[in-house]
PDB file of N, CA and C in Angstrom:
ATOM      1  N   UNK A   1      46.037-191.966 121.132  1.00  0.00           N
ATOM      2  CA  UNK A   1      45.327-190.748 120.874  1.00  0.00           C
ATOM      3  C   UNK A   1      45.461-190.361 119.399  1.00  0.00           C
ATOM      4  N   UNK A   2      46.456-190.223 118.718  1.00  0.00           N
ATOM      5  CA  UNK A   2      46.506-189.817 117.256  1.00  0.00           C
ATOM      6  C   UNK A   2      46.132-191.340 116.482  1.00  0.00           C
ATOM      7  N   UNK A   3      46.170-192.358 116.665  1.00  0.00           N
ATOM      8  CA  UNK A   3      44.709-192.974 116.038  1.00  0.00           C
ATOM      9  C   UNK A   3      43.104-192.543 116.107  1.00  0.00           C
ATOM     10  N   UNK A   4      42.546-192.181 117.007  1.00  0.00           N
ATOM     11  CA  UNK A   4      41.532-191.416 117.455  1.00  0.00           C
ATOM     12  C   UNK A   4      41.527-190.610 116.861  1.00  0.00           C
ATOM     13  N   UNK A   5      42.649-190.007 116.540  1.00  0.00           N
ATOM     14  CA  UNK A   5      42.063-188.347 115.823  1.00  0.00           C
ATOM     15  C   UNK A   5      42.196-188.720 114.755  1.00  0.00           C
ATOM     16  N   UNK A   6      43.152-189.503 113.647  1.00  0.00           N
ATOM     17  CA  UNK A   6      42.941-190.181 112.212  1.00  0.00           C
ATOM     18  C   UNK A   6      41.624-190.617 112.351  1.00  0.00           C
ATOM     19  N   UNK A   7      41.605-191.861 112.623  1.00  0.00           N
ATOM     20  CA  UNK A   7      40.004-192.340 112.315  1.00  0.00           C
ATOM     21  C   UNK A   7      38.639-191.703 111.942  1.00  0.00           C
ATOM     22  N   UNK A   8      38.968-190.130 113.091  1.00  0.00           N
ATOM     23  CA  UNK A   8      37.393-189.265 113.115  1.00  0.00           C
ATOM     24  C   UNK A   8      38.201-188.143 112.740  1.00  0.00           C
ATOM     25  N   UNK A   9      38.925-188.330 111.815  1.00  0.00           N
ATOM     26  CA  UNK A   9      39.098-186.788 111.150  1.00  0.00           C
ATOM     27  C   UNK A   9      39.372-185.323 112.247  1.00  0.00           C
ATOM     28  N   UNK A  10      39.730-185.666 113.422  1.00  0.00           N
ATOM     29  CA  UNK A  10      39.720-184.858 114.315  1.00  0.00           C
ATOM     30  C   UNK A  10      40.863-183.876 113.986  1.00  0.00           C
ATOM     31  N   UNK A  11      40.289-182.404 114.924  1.00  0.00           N
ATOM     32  CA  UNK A  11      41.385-181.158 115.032  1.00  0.00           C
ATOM     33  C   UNK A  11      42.315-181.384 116.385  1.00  0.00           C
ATOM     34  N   UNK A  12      43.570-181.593 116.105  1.00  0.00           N
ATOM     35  CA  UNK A  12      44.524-181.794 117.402  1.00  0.00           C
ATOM     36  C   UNK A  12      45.309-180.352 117.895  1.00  0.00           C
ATOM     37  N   UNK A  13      45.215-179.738 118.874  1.00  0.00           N
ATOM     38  CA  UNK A  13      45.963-178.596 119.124  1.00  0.00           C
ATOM     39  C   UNK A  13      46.873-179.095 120.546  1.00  0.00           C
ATOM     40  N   UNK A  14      47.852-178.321 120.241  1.00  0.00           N
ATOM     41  CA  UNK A  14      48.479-178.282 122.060  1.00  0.00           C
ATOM     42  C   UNK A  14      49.496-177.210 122.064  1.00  0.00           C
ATOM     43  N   UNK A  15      49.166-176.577 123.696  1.00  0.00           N
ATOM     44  CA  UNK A  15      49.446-175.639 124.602  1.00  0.00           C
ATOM     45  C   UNK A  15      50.250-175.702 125.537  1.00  0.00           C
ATOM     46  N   UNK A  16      50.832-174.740 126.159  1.00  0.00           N
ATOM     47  CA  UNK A  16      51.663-175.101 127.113  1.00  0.00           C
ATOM     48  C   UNK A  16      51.319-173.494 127.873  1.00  0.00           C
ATOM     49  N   UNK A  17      50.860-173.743 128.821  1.00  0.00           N
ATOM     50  CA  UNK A  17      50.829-172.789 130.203  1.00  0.00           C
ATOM     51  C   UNK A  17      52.063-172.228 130.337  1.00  0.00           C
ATOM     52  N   UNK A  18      51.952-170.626 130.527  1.00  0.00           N
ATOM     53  CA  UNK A  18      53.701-170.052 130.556  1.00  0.00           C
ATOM     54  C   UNK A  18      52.740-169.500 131.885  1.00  0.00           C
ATOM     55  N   UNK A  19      53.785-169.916 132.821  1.00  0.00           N
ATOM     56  CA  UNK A  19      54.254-169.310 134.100  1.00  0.00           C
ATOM     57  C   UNK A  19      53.016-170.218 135.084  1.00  0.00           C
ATOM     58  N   UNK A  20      52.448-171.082 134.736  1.00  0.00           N
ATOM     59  CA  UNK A  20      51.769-171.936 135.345  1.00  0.00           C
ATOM     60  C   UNK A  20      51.921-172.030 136.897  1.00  0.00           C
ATOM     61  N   UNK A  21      53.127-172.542 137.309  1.00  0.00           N
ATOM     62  CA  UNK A  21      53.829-172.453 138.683  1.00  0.00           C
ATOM     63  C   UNK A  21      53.347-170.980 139.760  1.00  0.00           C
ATOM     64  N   UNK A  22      53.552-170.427 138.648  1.00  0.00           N
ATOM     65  CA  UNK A  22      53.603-168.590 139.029  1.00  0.00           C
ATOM     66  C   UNK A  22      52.178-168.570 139.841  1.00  0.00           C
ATOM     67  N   UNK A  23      51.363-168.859 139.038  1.00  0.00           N
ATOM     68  CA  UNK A  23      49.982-168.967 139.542  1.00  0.00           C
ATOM     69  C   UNK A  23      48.847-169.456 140.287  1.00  0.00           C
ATOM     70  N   UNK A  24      50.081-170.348 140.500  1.00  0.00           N
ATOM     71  CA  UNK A  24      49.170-171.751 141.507  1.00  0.00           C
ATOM     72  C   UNK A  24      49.398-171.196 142.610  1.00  0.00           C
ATOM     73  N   UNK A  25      48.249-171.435 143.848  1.00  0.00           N
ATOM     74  CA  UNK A  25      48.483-170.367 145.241  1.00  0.00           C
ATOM     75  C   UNK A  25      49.127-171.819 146.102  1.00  0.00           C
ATOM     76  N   UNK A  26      50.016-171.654 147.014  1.00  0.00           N
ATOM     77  CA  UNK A  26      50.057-172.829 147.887  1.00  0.00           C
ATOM     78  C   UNK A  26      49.009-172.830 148.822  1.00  0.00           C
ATOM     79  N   UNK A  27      49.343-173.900 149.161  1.00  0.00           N
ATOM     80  CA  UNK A  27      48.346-174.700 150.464  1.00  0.00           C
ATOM     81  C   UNK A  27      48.590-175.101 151.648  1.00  0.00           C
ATOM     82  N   UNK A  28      50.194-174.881 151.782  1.00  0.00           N
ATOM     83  CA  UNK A  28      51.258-175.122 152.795  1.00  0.00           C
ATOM     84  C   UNK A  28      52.147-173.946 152.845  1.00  0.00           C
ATOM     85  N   UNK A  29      52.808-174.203 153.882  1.00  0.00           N
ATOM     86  CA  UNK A  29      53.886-172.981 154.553  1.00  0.00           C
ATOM     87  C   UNK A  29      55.195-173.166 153.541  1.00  0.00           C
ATOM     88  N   UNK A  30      55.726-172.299 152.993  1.00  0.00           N
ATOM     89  CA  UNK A  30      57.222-172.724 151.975  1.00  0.00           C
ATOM     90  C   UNK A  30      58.209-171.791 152.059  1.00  0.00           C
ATOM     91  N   UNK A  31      59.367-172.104 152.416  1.00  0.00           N
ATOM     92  CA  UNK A  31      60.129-171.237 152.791  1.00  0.00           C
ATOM     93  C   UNK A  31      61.742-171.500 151.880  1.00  0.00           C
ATOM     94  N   UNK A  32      62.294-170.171 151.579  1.00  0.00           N
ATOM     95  CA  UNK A  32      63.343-170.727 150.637  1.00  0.00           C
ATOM     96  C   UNK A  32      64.328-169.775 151.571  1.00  0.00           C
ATOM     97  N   UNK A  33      66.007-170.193 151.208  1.00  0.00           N
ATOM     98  CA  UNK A  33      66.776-169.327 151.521  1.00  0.00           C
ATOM     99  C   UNK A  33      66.468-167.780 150.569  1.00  0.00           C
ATOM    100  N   UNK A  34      67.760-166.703 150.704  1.00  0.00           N
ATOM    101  CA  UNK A  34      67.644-165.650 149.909  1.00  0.00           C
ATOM    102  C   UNK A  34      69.028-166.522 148.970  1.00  0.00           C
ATOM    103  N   UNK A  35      67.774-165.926 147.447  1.00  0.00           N
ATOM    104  CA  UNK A  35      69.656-165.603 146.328  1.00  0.00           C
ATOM    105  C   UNK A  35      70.441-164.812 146.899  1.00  0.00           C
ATOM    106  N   UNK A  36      71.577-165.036 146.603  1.00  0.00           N
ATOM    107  CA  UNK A  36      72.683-163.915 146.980  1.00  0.00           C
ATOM    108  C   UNK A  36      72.226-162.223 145.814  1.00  0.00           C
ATOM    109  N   UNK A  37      71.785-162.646 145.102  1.00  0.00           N
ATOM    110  CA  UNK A  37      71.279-161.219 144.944  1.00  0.00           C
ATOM    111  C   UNK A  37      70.523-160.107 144.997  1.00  0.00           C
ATOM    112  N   UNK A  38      69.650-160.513 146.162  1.00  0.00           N
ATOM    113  CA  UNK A  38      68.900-159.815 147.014  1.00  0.00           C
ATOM    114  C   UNK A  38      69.672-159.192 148.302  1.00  0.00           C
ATOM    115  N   UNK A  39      69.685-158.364 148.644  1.00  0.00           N
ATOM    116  CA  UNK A  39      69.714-157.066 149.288  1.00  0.00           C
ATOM    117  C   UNK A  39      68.338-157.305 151.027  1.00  0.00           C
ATOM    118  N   UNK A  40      68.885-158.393 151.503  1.00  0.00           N
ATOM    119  CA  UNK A  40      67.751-158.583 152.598  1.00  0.00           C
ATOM    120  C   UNK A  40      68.840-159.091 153.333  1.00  0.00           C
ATOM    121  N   UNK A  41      68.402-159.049 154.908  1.00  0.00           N
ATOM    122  CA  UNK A  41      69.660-159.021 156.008  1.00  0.00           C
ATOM    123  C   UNK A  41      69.543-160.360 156.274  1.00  0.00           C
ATOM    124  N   UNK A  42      71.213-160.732 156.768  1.00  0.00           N
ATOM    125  CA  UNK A  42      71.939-162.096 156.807  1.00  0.00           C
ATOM    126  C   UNK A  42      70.732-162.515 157.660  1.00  0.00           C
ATOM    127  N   UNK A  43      70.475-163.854 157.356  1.00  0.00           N
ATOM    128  CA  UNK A  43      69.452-165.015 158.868  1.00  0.00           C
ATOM    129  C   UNK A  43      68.234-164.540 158.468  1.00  0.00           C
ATOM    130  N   UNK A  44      68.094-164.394 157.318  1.00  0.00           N
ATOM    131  CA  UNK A  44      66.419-164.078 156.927  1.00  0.00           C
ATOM    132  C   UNK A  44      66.095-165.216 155.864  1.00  0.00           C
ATOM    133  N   UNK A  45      64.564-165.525 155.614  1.00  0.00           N
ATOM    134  CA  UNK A  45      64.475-166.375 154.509  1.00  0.00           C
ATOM    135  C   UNK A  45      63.486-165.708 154.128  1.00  0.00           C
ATOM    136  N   UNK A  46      62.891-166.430 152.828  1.00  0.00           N
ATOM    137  CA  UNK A  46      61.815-166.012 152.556  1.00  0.00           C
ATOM    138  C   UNK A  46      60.605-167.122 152.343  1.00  0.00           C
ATOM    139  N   UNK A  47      59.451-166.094 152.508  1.00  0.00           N
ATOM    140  CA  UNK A  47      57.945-167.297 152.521  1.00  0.00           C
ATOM    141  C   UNK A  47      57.176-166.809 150.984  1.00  0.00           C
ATOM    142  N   UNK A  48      57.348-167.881 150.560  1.00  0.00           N
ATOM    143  CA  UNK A  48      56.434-168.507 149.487  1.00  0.00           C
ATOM    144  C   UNK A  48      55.301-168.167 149.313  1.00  0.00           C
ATOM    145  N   UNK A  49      54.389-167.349 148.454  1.00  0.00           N
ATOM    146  CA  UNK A  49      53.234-166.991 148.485  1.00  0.00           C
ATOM    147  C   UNK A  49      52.550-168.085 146.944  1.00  0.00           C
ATOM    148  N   UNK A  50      53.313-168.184 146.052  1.00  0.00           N
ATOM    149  CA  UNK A  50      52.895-168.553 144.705  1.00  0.00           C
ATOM    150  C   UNK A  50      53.901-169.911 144.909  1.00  0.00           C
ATOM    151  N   UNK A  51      53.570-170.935 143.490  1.00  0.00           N
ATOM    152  CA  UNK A  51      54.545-171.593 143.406  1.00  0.00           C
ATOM    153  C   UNK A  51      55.801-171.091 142.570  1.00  0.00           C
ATOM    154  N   UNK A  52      56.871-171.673 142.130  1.00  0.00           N
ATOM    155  CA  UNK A  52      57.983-171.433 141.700  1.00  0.00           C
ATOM    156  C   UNK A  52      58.338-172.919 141.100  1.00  0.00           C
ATOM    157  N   UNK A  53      59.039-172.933 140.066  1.00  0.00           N
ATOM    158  CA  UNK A  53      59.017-173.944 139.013  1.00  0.00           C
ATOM    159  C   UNK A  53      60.512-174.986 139.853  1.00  0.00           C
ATOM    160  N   UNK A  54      61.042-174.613 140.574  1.00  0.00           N
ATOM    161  CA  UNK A  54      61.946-175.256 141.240  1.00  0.00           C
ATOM    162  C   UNK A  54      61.271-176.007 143.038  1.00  0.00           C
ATOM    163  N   UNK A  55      60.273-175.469 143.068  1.00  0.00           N
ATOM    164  CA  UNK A  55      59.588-176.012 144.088  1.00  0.00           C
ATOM    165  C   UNK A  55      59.177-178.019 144.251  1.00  0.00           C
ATOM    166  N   UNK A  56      59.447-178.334 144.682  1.00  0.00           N
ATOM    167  CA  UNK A  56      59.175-180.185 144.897  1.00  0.00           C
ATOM    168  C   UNK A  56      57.506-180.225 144.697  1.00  0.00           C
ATOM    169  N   UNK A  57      57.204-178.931 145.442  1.00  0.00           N
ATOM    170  CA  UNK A  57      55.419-179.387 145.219  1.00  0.00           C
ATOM    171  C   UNK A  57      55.128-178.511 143.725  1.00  0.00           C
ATOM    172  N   UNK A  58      55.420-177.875 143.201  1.00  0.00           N
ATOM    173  CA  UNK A  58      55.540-177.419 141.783  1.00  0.00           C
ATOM    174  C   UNK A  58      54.354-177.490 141.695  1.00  0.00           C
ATOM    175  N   UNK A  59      54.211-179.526 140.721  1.00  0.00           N
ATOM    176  CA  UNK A  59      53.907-180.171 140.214  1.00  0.00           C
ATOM    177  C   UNK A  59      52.355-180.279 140.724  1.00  0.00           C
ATOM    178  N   UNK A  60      52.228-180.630 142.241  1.00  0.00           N
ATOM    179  CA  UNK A  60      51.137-180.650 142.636  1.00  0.00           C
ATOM    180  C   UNK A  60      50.407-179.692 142.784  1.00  0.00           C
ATOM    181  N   UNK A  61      50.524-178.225 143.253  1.00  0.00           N
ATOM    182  CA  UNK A  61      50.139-177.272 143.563  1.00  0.00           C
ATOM    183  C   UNK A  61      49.271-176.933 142.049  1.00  0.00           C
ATOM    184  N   UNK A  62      49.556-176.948 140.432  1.00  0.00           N
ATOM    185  CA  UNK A  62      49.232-176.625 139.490  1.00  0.00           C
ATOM    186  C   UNK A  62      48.252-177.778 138.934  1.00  0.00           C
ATOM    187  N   UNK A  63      47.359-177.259 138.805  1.00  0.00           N
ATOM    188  CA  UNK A  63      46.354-178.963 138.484  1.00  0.00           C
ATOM    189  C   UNK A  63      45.144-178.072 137.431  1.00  0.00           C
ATOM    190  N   UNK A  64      45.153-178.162 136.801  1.00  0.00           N
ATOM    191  CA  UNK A  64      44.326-178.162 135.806  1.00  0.00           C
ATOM    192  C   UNK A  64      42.396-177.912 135.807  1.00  0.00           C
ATOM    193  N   UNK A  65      42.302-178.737 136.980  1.00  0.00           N
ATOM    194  CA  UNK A  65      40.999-179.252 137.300  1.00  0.00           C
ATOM    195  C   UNK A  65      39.910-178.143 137.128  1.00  0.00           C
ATOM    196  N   UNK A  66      39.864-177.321 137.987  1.00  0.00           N
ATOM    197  CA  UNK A  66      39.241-176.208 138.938  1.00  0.00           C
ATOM    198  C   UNK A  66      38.505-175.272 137.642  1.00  0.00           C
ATOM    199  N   UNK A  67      39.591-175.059 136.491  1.00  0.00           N
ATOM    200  CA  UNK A  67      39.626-174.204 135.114  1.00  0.00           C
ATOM    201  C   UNK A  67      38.888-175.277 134.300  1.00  0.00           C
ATOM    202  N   UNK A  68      39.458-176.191 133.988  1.00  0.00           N
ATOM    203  CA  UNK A  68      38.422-176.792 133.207  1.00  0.00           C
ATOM    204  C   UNK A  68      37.320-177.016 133.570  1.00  0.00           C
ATOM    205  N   UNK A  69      36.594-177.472 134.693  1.00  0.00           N
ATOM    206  CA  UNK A  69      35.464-177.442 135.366  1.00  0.00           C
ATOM    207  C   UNK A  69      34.290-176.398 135.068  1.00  0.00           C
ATOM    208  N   UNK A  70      34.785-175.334 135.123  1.00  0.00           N
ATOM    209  CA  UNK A  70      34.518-174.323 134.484  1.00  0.00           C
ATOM    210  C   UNK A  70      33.670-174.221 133.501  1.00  0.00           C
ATOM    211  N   UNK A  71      34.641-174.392 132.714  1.00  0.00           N
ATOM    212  CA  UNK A  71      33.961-174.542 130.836  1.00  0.00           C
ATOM    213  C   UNK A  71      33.541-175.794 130.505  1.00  0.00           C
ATOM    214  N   UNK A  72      33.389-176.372 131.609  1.00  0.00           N
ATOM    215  CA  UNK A  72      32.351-177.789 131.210  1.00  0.00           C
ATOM    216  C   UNK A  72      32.634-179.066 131.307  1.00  0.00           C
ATOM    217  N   UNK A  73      34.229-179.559 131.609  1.00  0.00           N
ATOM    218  CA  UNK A  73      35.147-180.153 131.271  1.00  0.00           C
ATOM    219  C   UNK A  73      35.196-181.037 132.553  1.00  0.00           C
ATOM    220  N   UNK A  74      35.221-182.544 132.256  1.00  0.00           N
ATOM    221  CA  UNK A  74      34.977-183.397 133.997  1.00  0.00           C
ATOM    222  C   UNK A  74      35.814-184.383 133.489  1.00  0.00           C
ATOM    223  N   UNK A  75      36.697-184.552 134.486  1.00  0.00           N
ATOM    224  CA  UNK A  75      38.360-185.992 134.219  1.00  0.00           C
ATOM    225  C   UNK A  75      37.054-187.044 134.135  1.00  0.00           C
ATOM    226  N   UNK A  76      37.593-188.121 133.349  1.00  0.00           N
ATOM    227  CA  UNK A  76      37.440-189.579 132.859  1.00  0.00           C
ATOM    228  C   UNK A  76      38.083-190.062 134.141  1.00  0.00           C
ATOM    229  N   UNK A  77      37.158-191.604 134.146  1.00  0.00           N
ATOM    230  CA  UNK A  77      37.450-192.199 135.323  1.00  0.00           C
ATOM    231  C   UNK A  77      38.835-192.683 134.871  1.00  0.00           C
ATOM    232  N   UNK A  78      39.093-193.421 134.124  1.00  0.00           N
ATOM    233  CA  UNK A  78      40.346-193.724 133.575  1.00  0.00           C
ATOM    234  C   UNK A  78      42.002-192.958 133.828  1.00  0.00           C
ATOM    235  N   UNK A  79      41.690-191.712 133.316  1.00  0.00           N
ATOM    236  CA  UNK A  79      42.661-191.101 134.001  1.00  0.00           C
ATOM    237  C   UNK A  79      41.960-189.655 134.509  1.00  0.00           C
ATOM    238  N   UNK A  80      42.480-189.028 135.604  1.00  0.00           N
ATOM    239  CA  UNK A  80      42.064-187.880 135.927  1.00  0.00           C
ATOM    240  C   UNK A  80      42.872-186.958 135.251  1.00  0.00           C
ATOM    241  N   UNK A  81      43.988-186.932 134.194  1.00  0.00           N
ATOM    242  CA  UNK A  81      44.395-186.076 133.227  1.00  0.00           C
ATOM    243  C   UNK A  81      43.938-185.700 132.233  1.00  0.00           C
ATOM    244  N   UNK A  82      42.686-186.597 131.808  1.00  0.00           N
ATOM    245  CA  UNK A  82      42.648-186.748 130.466  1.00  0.00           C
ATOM    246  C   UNK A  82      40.604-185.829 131.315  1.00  0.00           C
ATOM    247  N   UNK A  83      40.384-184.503 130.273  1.00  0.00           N
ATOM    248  CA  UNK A  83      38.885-184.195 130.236  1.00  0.00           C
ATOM    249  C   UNK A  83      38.408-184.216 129.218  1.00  0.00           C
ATOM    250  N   UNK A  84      36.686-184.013 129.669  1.00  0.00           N
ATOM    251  CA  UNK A  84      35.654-184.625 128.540  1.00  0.00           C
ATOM    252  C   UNK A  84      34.722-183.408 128.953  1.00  0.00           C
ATOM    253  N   UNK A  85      34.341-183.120 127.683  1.00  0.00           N
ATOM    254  CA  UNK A  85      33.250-182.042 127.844  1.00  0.00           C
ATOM    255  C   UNK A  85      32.481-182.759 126.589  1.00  0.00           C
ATOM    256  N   UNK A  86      31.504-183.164 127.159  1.00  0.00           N
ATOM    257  CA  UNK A  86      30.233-183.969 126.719  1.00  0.00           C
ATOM    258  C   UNK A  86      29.506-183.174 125.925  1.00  0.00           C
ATOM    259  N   UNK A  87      29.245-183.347 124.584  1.00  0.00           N
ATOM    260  CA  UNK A  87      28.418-182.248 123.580  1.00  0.00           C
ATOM    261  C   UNK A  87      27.131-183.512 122.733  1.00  0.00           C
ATOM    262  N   UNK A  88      25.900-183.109 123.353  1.00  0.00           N
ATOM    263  CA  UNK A  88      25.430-184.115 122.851  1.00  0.00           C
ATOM    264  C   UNK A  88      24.593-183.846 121.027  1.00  0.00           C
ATOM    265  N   UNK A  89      24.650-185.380 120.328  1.00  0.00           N
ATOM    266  CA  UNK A  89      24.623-185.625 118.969  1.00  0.00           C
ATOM    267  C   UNK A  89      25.868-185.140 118.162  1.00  0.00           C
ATOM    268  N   UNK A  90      26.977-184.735 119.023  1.00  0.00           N
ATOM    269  CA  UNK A  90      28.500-184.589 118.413  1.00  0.00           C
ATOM    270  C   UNK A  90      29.590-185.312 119.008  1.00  0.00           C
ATOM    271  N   UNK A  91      30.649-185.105 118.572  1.00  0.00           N
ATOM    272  CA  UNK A  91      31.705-185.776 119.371  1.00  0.00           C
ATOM    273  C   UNK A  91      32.470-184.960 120.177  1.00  0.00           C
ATOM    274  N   UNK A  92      32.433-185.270 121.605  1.00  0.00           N
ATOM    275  CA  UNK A  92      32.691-184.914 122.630  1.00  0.00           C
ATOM    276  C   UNK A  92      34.585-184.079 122.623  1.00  0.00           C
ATOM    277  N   UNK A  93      34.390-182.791 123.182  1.00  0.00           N
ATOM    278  CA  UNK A  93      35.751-182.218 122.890  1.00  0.00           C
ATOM    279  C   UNK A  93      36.689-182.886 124.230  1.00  0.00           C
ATOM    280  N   UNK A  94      37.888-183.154 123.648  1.00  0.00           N
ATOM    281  CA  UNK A  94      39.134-183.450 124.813  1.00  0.00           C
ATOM    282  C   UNK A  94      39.978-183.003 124.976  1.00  0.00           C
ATOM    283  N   UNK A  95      40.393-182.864 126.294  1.00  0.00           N
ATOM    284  CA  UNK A  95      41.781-182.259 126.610  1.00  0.00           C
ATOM    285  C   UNK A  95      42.372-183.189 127.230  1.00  0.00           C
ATOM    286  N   UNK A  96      43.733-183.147 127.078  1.00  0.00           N
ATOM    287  CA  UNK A  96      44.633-184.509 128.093  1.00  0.00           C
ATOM    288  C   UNK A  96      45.779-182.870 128.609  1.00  0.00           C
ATOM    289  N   UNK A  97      45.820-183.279 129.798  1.00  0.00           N
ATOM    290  CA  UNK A  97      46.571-182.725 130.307  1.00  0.00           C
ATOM    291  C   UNK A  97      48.028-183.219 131.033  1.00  0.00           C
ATOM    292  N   UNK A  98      49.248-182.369 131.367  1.00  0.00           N
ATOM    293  CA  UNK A  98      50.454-182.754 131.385  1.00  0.00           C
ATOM    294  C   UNK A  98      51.182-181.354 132.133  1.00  0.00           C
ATOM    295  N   UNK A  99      51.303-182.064 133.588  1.00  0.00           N
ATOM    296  CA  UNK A  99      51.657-180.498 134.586  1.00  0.00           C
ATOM    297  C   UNK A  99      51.279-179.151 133.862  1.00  0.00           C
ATOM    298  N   UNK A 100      51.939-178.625 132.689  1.00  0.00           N
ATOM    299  CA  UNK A 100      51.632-176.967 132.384  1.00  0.00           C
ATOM    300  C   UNK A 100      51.562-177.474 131.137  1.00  0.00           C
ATOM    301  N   UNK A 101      51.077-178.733 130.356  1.00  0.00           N
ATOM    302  CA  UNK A 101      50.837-178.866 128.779  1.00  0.00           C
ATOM    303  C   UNK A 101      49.753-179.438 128.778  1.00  0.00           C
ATOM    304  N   UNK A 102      49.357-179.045 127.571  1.00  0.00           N
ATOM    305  CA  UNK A 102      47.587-179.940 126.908  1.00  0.00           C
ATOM    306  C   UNK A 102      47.766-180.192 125.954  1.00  0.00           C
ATOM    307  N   UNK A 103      47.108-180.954 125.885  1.00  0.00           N
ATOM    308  CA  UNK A 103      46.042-181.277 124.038  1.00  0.00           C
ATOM    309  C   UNK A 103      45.385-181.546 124.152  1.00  0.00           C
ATOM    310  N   UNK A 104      44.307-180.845 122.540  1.00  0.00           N
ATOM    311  CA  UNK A 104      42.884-180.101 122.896  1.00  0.00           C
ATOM    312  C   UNK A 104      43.082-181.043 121.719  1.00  0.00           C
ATOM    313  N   UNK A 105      41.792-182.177 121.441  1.00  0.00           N
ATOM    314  CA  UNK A 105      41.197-182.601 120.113  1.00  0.00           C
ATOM    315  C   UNK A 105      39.200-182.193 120.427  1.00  0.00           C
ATOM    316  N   UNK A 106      38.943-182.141 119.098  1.00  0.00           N
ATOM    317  CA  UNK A 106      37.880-181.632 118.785  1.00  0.00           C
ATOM    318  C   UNK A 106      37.291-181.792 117.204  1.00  0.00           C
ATOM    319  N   UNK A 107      36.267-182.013 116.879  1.00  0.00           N
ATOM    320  CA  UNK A 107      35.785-182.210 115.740  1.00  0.00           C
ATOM    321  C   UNK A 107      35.815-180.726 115.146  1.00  0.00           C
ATOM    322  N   UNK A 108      35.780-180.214 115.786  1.00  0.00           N
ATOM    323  CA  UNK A 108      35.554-178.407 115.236  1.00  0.00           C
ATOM    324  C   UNK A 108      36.775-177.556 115.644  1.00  0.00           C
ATOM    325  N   UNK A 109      37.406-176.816 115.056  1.00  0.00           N
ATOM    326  CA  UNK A 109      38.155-175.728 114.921  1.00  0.00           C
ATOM    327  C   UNK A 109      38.089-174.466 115.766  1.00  0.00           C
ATOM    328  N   UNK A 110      37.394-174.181 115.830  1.00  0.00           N
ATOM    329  CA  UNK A 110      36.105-172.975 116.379  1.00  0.00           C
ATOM    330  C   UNK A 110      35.937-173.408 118.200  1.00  0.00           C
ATOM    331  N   UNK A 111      36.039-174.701 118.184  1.00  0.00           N
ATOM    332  CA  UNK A 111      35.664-175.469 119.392  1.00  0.00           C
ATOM    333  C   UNK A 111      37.215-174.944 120.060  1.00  0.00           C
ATOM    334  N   UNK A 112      38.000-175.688 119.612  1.00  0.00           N
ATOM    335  CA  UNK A 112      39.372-175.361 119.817  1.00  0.00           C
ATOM    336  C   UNK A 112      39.663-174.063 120.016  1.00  0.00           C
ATOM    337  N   UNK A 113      39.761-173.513 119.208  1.00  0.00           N
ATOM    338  CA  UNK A 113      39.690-171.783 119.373  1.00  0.00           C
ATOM    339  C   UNK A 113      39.234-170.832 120.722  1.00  0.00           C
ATOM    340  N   UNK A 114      37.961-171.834 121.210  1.00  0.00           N
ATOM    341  CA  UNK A 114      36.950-170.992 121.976  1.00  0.00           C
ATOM    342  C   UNK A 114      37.576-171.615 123.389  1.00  0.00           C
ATOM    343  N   UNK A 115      38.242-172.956 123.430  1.00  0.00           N
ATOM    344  CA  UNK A 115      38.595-173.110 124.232  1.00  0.00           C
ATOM    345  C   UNK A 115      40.107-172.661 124.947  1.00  0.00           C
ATOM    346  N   UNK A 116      41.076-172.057 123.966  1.00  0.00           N
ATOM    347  CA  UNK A 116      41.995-171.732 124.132  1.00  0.00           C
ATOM    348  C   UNK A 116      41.922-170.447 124.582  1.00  0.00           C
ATOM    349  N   UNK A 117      41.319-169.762 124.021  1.00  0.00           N
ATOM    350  CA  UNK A 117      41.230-167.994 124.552  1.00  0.00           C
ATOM    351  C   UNK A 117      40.462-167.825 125.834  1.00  0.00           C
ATOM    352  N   UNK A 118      39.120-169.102 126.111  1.00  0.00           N
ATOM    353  CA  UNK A 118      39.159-169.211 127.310  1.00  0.00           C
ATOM    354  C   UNK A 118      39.985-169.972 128.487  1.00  0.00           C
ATOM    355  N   UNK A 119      40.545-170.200 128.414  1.00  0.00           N
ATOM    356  CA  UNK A 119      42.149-170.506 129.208  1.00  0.00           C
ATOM    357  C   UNK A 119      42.885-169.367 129.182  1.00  0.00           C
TER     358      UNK A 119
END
């Protein structure tokens, strides 16, 4: 990838999703014990509404897809991490994605910009 962006003079940015986990809805039933510092009666647990960054499905539950789709953005057959938002007679903007991290390359600045504040 940073040959790619030498060669065509490209703008490289990257992001990292804060609280990513937080936001992802599950899709399954999840149940945790209580911390001991909660104030809820002995033989109780609790159910999972969001993910939580200690969760096994974490990872899966947070996917990128759905948001980029959005703003134009469709995974490469190659990898389904890596999106392409097709701009035609220019060079096509990318994002590679990484559980709650990206990088955004783009011939334009502005491109970058527009895509970050929309995220």
């Amino acid at each position: 990838m940073v040959t790619l962006t030498t060669k065509h003079n490209l703008e490289v940015h990257q992001m990292d999703v804060k609280a990513a986990y937080l936001n992802a809805n599950l899709d399954k039933e999840i149940y945790m014990e209580v911390p001991p510092s909660f104030d809820i009666p002995e033989g109780h647990i609790l159910r999972l509404k969001k993910g939580v960054y200690s969760a096994k499905q974490g990872g899966h539950i947070w996917y990128f897809s759905g948001m980029l789709s959005t703003l134009g953005y469709t995974p490469t057959q190659a990898d389904h991490a890596i999106f392409v938002h097709e701009s035609p007679n220019t060079f096509s903007n990318i994002i590679s994605t990484y559980v709650d991290d990206m990088g955004l390359i783009s011939k334009s600045l502005e491109c970058i910009n527009w895509d970050k504040e929309a995220l």
